[in-house]
N, C-alpha and C. Protein backbone atom coordinates (compact mmCIF):
# COMPACT_ATOMS: atom_id res chain seq x y z
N UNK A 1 -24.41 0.05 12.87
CA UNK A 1 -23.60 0.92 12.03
C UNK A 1 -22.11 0.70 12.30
N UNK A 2 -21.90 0.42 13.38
CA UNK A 2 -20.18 0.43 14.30
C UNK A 2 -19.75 -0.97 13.53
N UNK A 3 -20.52 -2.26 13.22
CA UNK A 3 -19.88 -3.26 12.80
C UNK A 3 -19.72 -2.90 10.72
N UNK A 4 -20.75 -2.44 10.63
CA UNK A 4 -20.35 -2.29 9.53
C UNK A 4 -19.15 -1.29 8.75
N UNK A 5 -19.40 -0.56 9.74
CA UNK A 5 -18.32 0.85 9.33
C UNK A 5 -16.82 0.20 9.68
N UNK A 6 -16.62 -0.85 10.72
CA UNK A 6 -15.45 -1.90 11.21
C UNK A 6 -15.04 -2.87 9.97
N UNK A 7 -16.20 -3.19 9.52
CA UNK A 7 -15.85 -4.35 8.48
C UNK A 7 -15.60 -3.43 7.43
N UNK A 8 -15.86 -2.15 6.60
CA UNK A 8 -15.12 -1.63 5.46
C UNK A 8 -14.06 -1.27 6.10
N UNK A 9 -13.94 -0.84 7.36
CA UNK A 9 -12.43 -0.33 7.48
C UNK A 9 -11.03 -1.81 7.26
N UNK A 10 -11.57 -3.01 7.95
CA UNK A 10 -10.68 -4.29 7.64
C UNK A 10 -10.92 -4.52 6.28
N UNK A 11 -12.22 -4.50 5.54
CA UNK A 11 -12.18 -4.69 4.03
C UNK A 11 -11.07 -4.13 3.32
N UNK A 12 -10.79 -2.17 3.39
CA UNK A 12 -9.75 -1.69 2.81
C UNK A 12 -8.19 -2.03 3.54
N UNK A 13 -8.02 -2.60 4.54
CA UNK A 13 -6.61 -2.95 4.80
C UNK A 13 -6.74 -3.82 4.72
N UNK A 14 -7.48 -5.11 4.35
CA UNK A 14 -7.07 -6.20 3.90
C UNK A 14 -6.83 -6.08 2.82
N UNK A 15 -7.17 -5.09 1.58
CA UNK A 15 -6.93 -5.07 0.34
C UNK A 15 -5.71 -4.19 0.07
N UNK A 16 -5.49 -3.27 1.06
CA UNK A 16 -4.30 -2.74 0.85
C UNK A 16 -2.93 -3.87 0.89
N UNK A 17 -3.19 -4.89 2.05
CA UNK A 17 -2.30 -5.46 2.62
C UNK A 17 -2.14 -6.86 1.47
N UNK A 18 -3.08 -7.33 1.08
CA UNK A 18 -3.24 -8.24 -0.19
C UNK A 18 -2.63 -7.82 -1.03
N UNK A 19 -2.84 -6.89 -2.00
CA UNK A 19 -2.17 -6.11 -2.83
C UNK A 19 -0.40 -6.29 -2.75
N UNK A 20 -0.19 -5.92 -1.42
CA UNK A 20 1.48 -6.16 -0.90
C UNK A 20 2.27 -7.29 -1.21
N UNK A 21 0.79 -8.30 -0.06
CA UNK A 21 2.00 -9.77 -0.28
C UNK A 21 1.73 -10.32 -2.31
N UNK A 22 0.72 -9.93 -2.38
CA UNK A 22 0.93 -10.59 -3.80
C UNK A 22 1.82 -9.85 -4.92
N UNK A 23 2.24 -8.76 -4.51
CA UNK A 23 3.42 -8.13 -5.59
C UNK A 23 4.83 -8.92 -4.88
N UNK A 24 4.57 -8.90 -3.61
CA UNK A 24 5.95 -9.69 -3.32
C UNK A 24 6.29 -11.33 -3.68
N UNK A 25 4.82 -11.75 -3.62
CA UNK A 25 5.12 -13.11 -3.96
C UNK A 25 5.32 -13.14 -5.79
N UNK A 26 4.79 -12.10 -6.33
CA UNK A 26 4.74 -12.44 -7.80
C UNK A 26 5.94 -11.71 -8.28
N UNK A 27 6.33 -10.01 -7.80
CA UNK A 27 6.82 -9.27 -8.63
C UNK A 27 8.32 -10.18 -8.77
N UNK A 28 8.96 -10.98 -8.18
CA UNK A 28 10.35 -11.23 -8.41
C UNK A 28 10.01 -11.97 -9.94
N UNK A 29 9.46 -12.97 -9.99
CA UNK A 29 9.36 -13.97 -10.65
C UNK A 29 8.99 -13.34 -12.25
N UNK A 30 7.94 -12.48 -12.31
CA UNK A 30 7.33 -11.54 -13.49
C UNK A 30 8.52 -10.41 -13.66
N UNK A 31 9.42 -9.83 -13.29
CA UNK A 31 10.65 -9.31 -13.57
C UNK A 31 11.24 -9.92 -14.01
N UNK A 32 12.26 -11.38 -13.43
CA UNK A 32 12.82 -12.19 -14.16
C UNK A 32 12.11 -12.72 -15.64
N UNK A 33 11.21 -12.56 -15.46
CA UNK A 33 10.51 -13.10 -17.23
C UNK A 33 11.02 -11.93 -18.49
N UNK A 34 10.44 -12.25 -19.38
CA UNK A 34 11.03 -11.69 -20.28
C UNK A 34 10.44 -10.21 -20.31
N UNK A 35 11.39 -8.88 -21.17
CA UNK A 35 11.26 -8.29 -20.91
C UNK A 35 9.38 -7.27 -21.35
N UNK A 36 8.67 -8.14 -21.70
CA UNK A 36 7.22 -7.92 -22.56
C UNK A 36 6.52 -8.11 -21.16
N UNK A 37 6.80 -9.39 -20.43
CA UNK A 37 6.10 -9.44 -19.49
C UNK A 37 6.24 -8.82 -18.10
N UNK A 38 7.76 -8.14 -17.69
CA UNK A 38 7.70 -7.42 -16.95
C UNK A 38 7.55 -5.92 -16.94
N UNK A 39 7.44 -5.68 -18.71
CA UNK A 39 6.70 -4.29 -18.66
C UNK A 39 5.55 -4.46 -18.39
N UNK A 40 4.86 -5.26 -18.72
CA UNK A 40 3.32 -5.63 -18.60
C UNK A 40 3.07 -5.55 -16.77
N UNK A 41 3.53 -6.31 -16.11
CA UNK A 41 3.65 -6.06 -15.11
C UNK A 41 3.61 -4.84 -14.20
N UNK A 42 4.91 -3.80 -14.72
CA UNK A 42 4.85 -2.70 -13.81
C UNK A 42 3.88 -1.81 -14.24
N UNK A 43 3.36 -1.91 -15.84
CA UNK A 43 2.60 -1.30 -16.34
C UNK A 43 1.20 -1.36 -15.18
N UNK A 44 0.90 -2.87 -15.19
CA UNK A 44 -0.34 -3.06 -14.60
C UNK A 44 -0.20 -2.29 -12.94
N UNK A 45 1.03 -2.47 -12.53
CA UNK A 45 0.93 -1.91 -11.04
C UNK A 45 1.07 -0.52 -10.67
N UNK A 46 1.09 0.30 -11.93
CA UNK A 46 1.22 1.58 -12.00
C UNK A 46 -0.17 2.05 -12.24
N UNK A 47 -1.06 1.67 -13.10
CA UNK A 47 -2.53 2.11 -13.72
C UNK A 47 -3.22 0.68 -12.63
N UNK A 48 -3.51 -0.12 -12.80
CA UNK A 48 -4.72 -1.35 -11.87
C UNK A 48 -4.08 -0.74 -10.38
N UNK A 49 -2.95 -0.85 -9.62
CA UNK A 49 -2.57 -1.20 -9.02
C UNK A 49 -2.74 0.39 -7.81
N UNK A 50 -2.39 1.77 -8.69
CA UNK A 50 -2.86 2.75 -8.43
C UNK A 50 -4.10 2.82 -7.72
N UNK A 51 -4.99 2.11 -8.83
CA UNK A 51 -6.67 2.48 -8.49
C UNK A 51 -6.64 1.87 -7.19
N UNK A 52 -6.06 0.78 -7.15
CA UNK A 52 -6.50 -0.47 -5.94
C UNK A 52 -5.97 -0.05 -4.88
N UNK A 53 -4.92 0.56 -4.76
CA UNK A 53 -4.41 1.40 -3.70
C UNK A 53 -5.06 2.69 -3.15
N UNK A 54 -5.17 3.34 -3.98
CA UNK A 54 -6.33 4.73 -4.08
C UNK A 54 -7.75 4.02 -3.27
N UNK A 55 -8.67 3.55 -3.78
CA UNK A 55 -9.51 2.88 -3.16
C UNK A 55 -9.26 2.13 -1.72
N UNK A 56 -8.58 1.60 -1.80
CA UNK A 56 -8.31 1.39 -0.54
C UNK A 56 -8.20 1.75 0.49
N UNK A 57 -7.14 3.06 0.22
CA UNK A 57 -7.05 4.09 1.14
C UNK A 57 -8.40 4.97 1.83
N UNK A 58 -8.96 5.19 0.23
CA UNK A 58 -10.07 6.08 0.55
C UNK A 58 -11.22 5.46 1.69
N UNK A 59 -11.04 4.07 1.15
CA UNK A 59 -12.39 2.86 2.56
C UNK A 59 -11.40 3.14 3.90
N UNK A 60 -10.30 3.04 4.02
CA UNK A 60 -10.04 2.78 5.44
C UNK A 60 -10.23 4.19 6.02
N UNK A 61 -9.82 4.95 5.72
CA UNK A 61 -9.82 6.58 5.76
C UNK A 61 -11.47 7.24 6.06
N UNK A 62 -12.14 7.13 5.27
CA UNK A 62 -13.58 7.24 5.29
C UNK A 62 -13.63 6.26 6.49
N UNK A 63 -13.73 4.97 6.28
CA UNK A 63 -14.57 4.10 7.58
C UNK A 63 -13.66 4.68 8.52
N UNK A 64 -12.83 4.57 8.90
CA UNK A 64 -11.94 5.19 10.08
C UNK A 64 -12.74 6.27 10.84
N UNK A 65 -12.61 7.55 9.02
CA UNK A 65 -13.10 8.76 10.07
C UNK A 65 -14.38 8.21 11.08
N UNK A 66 -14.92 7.76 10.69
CA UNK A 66 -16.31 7.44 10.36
C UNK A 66 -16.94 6.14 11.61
N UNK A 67 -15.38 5.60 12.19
CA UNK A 67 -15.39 5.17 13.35
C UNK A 67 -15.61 6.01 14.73
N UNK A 68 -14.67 6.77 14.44
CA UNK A 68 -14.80 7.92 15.46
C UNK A 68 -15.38 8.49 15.68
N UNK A 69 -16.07 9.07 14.44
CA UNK A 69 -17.32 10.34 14.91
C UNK A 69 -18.50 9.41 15.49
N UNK A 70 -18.78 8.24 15.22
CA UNK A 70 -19.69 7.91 15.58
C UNK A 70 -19.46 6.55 16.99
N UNK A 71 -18.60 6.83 17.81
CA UNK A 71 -18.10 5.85 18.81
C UNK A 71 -18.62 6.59 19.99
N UNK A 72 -19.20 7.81 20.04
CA UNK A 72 -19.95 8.35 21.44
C UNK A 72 -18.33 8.38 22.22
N UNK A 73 -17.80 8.80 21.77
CA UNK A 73 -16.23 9.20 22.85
C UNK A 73 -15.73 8.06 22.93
N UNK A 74 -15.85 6.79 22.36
CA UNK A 74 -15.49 5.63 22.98
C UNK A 74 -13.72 5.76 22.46
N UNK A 75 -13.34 6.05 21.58
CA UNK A 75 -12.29 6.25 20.12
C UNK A 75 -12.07 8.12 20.07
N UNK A 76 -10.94 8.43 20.10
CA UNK A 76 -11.03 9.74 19.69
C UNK A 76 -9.63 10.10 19.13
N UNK A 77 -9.80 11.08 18.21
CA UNK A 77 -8.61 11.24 17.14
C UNK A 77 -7.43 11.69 17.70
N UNK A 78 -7.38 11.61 19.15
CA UNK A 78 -5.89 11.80 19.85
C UNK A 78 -5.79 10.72 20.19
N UNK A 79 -6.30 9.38 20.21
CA UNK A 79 -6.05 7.95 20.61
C UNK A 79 -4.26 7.45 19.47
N UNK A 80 -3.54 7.33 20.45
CA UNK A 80 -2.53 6.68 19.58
C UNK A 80 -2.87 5.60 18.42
N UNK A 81 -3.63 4.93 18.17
CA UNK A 81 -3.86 4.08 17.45
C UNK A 81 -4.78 4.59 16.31
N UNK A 82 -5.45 5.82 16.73
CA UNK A 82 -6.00 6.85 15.61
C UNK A 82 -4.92 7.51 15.04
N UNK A 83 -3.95 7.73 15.51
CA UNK A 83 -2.81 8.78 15.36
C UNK A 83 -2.00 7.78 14.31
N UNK A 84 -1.87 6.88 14.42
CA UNK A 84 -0.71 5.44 14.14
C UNK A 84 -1.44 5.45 12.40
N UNK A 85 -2.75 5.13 12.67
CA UNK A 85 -3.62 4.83 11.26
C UNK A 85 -3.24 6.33 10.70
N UNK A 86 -3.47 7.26 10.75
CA UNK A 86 -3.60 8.88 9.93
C UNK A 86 -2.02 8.41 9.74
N UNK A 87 -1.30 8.28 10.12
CA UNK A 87 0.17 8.75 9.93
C UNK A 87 0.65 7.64 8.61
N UNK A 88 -0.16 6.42 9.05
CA UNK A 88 0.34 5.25 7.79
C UNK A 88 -0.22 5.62 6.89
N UNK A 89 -1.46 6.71 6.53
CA UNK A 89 -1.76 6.81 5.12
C UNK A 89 -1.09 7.53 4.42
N UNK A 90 -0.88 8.70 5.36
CA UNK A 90 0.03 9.71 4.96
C UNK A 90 1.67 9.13 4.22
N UNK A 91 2.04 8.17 5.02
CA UNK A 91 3.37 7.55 4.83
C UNK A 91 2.86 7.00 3.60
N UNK A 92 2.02 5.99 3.54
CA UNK A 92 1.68 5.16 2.75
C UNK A 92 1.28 5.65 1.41
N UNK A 93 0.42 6.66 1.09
CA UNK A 93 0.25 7.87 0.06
C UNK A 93 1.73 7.88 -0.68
N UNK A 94 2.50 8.83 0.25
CA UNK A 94 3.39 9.24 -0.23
C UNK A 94 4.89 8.28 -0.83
N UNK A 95 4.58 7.03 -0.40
CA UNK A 95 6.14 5.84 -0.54
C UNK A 95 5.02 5.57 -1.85
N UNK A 96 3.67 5.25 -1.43
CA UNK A 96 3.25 4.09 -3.12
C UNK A 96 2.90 5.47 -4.51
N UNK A 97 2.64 6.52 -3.90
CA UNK A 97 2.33 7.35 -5.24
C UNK A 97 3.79 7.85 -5.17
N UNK A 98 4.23 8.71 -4.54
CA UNK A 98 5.90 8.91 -4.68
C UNK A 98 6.99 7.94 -5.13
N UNK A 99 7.52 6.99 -4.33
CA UNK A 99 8.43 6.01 -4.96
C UNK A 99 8.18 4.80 -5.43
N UNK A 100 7.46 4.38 -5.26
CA UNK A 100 6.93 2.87 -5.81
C UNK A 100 6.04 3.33 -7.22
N UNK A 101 5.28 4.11 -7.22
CA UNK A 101 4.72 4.78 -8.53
C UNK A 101 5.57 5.00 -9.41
N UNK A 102 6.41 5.81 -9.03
CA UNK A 102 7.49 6.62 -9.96
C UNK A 102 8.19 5.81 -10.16
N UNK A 103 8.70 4.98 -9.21
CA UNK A 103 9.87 3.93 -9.79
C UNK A 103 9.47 2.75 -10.65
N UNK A 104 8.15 2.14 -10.66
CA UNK A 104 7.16 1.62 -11.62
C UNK A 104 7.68 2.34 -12.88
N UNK A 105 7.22 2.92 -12.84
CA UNK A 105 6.77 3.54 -13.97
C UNK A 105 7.80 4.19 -14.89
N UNK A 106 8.92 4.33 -14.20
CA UNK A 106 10.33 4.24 -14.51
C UNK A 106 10.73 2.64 -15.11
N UNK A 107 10.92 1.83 -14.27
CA UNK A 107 11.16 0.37 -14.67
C UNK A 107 10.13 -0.34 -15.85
N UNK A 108 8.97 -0.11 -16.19
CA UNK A 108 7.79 -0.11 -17.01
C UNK A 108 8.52 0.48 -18.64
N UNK A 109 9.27 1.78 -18.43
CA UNK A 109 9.68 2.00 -19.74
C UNK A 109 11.04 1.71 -20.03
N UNK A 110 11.80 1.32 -19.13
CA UNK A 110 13.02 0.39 -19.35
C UNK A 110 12.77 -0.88 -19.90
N UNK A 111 11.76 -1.50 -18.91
CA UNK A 111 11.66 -3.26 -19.84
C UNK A 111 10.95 -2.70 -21.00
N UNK A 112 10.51 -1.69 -21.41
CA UNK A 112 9.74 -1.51 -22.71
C UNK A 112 10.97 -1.44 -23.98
N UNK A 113 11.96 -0.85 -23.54
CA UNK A 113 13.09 -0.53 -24.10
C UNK A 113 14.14 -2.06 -24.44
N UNK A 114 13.41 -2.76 -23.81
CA UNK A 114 14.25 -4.17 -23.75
C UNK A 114 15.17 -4.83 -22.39
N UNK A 115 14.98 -3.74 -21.72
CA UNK A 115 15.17 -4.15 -19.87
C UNK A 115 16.60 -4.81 -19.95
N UNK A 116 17.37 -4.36 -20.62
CA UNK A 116 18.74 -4.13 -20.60
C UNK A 116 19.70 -3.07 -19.80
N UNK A 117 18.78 -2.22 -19.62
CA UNK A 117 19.54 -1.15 -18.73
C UNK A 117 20.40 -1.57 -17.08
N UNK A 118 21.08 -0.50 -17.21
CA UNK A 118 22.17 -1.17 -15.93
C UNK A 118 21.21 -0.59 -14.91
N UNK A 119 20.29 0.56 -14.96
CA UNK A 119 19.71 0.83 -14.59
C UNK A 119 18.25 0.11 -13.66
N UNK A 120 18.03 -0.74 -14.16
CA UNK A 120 16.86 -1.68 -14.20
C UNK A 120 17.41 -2.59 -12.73
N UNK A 121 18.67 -3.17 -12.48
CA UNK A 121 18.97 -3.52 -10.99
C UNK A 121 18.95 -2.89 -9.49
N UNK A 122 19.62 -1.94 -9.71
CA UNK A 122 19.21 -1.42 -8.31
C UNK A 122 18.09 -0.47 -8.32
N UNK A 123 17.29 -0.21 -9.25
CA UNK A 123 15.59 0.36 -9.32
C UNK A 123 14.81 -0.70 -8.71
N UNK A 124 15.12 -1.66 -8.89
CA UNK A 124 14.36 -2.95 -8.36
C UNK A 124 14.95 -3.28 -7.20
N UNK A 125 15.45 -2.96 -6.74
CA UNK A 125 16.20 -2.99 -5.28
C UNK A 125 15.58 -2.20 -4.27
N UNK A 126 15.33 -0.92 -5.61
CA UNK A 126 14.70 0.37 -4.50
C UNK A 126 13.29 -0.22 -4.07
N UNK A 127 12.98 -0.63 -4.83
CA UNK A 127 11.21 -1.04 -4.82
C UNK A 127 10.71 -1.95 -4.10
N UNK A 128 11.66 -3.31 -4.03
CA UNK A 128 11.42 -4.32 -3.16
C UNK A 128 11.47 -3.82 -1.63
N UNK A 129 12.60 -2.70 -1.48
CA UNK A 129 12.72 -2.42 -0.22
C UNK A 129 11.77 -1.47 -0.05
N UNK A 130 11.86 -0.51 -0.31
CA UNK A 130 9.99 -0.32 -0.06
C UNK A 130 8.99 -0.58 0.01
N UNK A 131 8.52 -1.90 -0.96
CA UNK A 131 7.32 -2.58 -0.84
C UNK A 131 7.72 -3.16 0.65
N UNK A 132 8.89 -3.34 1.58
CA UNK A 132 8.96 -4.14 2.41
C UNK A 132 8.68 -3.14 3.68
N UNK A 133 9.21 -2.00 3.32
CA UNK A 133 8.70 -0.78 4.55
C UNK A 133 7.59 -0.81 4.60
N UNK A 134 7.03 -0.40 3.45
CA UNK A 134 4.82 -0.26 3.70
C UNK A 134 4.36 -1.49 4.41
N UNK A 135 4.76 -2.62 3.86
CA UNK A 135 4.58 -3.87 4.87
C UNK A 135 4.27 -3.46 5.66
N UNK A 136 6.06 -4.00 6.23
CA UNK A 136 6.20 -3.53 7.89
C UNK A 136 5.19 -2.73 8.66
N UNK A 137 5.03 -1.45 8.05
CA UNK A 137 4.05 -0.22 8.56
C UNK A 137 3.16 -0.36 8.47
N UNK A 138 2.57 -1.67 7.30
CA UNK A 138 1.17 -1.44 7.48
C UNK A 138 1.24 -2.86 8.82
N UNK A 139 1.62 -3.67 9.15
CA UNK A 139 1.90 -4.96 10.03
C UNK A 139 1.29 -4.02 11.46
N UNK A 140 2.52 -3.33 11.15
CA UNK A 140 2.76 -2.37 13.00
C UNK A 140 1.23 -1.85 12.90
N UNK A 141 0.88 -1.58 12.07
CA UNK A 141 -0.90 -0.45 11.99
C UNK A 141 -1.66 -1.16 12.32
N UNK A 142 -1.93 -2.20 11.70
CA UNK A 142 -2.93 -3.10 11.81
C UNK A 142 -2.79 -3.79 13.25
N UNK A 143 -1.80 -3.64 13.82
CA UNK A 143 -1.66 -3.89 15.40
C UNK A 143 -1.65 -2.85 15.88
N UNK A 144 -1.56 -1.53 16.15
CA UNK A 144 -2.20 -0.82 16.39
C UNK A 144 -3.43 -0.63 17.06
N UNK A 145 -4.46 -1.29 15.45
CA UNK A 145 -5.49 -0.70 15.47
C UNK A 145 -6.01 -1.93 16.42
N UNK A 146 -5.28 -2.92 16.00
CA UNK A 146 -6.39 -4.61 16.25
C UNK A 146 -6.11 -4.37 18.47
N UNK A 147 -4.99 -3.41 18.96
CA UNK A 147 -5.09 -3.70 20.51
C UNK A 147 -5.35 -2.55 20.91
N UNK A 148 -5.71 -1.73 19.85
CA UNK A 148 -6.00 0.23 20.03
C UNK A 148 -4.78 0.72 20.93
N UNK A 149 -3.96 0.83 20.57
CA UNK A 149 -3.13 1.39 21.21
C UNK A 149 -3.44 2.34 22.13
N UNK A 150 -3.25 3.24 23.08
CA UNK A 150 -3.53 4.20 23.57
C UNK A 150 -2.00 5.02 24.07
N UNK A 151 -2.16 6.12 24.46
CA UNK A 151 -1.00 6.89 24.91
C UNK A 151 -1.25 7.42 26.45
């Protein structure tokens, strides 16, 4: 049960973390395109991109809990590295449905408008640098989890 409940928990942060580098490797390039295709874009990362995040969360979260209760004391939810994971979802929740959502979805009806707005530059400024915090946070987590931190 312990390997399997291990492998959905790396299943959903590898998909969280996939998700990341491939908006970073794609989103510059699909912005610079014209403005049809980078509504299309934020469109998709606001509705596909939601779900895929949502799901994600929900596997690591579930398998997580789901590590612990069933580790016979080995793991316990005051373990820093339990503490590290709860805190990145929480963070993580709130930067991709809070600002990366909203700011999507903001930039989504600007390029719809013809992505002329003066507006449309430093929105995309905001976003890159955020997509680069969750990174980071999810980087630091996943080390965390991969040397269990302890306190």
């Amino acid at each position: 049960m312990h390997t399997l409940l291990l492998y959905l928990h790396i299943v959903g942060a590898g998909a969280w973390l996939g998700a990341n580098f491939m908006q970073a490797a794609l989103g510059r390039t699909l912005v610079s395109a014209s403005s049809q295709v980078a509504a299309a874009w934020t469109k998709g990362l606001v509705t596909r991109g939601s779900r895929l995040y949502n799901a994600a969360g929900a596997l690591v979260l579930l398998s997580g809990i789901a590590l612990v209760l069933t580790s016979n004391g080995t793991y316990s939810f005051g373990d820093a590295f339990v503490i590290v994971g709860f805190a990145m979802l929480i963070v993580g929740g709130a930067v991709g449905g809070g600002v990366l959502g909203r700011g999507n979805r903001r930039a989504s009806v600007l390029y719809e408008e013809g992505g002329q707005s003066a507006e449309l530059p430093p929105l995309q400024k905001r976003l890159v640098m955020w997509g680069i915090i969750d990174t980071v946070l999810l980087l630091l987590t996943i080390l965390a989890m991969v040397y269990r931190w302890r306190i």
